[in-house]
N, C-alpha and C. Protein backbone atom coordinates (compact mmCIF):
# COMPACT_ATOMS: atom_id res chain seq x y z
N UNK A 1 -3.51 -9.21 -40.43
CA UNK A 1 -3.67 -9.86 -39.14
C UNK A 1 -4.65 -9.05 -38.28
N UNK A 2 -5.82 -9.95 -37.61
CA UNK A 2 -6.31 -9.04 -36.88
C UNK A 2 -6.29 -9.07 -35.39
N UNK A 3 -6.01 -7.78 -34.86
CA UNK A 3 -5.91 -7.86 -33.40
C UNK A 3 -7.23 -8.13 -32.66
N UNK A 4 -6.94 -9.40 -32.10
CA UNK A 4 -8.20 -9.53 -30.73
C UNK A 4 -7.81 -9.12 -29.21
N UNK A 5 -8.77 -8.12 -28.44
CA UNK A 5 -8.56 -8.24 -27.32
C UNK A 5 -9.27 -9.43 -26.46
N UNK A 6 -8.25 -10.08 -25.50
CA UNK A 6 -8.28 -11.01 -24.76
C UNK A 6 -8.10 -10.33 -23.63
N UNK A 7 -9.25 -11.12 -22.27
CA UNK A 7 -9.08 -10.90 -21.11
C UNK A 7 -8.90 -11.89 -20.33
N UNK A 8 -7.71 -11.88 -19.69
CA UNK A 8 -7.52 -12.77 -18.26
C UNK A 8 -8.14 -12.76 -17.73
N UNK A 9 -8.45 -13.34 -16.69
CA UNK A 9 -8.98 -13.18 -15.21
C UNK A 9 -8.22 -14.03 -14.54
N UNK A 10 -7.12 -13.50 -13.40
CA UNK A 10 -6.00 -14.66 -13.22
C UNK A 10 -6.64 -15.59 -12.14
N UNK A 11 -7.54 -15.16 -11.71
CA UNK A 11 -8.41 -15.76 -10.78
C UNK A 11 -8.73 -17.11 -11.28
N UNK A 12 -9.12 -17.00 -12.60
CA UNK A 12 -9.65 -18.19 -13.11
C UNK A 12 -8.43 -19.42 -13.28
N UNK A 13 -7.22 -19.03 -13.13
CA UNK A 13 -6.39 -19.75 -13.50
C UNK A 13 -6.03 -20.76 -12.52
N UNK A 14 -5.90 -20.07 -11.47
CA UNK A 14 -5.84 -21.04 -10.15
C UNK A 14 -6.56 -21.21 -8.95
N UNK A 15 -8.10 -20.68 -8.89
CA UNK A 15 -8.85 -21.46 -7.94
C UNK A 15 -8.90 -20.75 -6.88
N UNK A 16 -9.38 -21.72 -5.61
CA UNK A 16 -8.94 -21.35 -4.39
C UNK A 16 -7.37 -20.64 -3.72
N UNK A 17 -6.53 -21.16 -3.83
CA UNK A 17 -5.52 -20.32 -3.84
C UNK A 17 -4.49 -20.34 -5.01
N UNK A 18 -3.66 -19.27 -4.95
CA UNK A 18 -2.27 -19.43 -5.94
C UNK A 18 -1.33 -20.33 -5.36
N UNK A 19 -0.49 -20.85 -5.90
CA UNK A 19 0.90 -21.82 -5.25
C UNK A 19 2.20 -21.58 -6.17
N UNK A 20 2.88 -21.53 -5.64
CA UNK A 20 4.33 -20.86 -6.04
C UNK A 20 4.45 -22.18 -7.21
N UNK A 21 4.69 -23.34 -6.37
CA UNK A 21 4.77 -25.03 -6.97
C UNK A 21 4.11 -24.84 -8.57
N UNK A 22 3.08 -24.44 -8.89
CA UNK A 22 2.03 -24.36 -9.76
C UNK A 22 2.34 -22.82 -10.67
N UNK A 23 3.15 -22.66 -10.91
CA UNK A 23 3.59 -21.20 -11.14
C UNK A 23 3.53 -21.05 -13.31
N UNK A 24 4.29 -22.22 -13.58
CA UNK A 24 4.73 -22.60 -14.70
C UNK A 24 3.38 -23.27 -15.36
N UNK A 25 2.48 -23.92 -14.62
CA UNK A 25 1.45 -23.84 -15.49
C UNK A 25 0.58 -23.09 -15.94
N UNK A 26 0.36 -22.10 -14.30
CA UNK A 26 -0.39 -20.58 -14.86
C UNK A 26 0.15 -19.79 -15.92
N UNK A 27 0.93 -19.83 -16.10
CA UNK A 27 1.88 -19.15 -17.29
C UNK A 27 1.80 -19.41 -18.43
N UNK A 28 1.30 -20.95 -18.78
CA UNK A 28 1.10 -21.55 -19.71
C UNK A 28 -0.53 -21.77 -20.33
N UNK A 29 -1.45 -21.49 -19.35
CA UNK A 29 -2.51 -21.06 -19.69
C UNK A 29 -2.51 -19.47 -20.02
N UNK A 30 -1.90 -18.62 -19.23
CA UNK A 30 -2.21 -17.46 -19.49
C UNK A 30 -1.49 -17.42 -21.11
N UNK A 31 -0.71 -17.99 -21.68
CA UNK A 31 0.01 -17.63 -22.92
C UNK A 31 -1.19 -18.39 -23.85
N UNK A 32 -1.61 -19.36 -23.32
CA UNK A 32 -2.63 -19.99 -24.52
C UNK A 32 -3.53 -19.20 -24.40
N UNK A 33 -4.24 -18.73 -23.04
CA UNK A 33 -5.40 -17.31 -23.61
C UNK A 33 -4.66 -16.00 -24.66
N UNK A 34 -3.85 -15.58 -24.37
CA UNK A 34 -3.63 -14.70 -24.85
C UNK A 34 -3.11 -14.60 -26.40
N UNK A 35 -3.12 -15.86 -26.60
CA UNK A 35 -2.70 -16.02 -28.74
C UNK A 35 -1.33 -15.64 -28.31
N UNK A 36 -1.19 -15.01 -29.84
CA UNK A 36 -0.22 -14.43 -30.50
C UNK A 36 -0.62 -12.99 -31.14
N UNK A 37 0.38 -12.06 -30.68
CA UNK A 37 0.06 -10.46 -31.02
C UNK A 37 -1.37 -9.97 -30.77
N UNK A 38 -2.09 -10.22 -29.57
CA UNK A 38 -3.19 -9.56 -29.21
C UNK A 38 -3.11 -8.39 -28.55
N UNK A 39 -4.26 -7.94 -28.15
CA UNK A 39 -4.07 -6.80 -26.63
C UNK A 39 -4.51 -7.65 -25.72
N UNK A 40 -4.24 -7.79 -24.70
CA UNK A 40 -4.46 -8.42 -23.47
C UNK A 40 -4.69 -7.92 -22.54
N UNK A 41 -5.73 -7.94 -21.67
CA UNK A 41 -5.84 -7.48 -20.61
C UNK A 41 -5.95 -8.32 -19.17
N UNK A 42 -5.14 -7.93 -18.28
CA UNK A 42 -5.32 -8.83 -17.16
C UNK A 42 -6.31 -8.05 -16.06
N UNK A 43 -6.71 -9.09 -15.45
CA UNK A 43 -7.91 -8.45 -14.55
C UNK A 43 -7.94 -9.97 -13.11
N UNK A 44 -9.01 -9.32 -12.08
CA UNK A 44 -8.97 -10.23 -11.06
C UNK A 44 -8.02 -10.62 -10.04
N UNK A 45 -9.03 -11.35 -9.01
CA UNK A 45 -7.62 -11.19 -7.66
C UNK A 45 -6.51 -12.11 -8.23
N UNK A 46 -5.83 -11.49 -7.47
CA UNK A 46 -4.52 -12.46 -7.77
C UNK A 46 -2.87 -11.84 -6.74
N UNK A 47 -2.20 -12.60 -6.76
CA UNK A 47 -0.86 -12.46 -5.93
C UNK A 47 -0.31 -11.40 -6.87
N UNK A 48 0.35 -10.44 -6.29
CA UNK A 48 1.38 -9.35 -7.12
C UNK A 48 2.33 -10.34 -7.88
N UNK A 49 2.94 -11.58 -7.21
CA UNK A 49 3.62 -12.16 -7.70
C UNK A 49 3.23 -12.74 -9.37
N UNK A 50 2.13 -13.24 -8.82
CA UNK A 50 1.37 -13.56 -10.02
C UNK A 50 1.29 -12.68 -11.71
N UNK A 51 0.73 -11.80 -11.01
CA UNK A 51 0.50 -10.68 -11.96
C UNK A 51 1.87 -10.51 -13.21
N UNK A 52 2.97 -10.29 -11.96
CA UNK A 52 4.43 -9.77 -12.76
C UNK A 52 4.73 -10.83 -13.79
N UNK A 53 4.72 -12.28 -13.30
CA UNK A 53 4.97 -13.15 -13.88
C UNK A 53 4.33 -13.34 -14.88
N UNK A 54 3.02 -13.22 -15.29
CA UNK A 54 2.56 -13.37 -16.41
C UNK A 54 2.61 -12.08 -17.28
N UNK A 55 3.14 -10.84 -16.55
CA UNK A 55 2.98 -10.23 -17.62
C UNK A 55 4.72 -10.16 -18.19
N UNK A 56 5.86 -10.68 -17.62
CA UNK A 56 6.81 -10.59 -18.30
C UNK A 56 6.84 -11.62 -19.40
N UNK A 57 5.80 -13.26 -19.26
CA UNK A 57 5.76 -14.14 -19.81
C UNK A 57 5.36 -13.18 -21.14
N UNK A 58 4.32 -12.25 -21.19
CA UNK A 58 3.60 -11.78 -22.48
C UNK A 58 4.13 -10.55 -22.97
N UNK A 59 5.40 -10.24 -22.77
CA UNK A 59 5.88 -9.53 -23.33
C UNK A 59 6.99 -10.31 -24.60
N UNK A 60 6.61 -9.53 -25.70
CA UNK A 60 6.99 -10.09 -26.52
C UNK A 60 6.03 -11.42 -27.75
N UNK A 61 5.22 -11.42 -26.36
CA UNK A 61 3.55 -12.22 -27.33
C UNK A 61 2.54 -11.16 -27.67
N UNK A 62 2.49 -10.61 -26.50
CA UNK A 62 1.15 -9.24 -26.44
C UNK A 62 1.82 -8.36 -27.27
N UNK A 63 0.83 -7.66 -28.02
CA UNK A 63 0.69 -6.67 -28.89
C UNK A 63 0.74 -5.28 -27.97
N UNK A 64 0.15 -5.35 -27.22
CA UNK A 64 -0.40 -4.45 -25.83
C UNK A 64 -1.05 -5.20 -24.60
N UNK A 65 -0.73 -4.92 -23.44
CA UNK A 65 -1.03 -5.49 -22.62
C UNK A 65 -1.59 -4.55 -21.66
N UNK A 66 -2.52 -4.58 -20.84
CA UNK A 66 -3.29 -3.15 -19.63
C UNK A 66 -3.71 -4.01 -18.44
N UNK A 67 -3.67 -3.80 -17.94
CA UNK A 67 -3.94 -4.26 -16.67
C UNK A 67 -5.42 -3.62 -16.09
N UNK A 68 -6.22 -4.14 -15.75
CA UNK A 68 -7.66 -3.11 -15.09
C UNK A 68 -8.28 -3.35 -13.64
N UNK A 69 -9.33 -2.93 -13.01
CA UNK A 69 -9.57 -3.01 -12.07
C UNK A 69 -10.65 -1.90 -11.81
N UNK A 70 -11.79 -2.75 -10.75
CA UNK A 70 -12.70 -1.92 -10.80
C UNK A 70 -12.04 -0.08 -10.15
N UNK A 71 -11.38 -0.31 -9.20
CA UNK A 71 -10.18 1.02 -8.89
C UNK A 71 -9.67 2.07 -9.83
N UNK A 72 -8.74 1.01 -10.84
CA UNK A 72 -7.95 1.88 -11.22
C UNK A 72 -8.24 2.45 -13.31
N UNK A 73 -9.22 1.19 -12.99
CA UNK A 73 -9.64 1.31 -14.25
C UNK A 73 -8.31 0.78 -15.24
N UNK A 74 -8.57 0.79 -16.82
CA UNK A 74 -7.74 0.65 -17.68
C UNK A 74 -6.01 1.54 -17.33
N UNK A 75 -5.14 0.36 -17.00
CA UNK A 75 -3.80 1.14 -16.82
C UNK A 75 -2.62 0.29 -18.39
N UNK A 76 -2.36 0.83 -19.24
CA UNK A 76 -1.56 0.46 -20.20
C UNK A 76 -0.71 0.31 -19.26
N UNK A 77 0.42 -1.35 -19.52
CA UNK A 77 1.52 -1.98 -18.85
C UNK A 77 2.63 -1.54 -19.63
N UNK A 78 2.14 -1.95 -21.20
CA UNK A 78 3.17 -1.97 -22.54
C UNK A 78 2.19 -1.62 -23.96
N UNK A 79 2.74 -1.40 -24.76
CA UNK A 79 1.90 -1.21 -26.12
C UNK A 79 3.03 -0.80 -27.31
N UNK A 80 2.85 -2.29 -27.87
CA UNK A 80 4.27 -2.47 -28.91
C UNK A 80 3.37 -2.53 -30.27
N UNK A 81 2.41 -1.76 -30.75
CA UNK A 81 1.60 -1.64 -31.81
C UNK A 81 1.89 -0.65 -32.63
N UNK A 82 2.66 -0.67 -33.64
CA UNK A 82 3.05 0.51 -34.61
C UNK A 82 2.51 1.32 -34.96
N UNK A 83 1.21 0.91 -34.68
CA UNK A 83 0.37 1.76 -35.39
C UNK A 83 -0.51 2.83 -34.17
């Protein structure tokens, strides 16, 4: 199996603003970007709320997941890769 890294941009997911209402579909795009057993990285503005939510959605899909930012740079969230 080979691992691809995938990048979010949660920005892209919902536009002009985020909406609580609209929560369950961002979630559902973010799981179709992200496959199955990738590394994932999330990036872009977005609500804290936001963020958490998709990354508890990808736990358990993501291989590894990091979060980045021009700031803080590459921050590992999780990394369930045996190897």
């Amino acid at each position: 199996m080979m691992v691809e890294r995938r990048v979010i941009d949660l920005k892209l997911l919902y536009g002009e603003q985020a909406k609580l209402a609209e929560l369950q579909g961002y979630v559902e795009q973010a799981l179709t970007l992200a496959g199955e057993g990738n590394e994932v990285v999330l990036t872009g503005r977005a609500p804290v709320w936001l963020y958490l939510k998709i990354a508890h959605a990808l736990h358990g899909k993501a291989r590894r997941l990091i979060y980045t930012s021009p700031v803080t740079g590459e921050v590992v969230i999780f990394d369930h890769d045996p190897f």
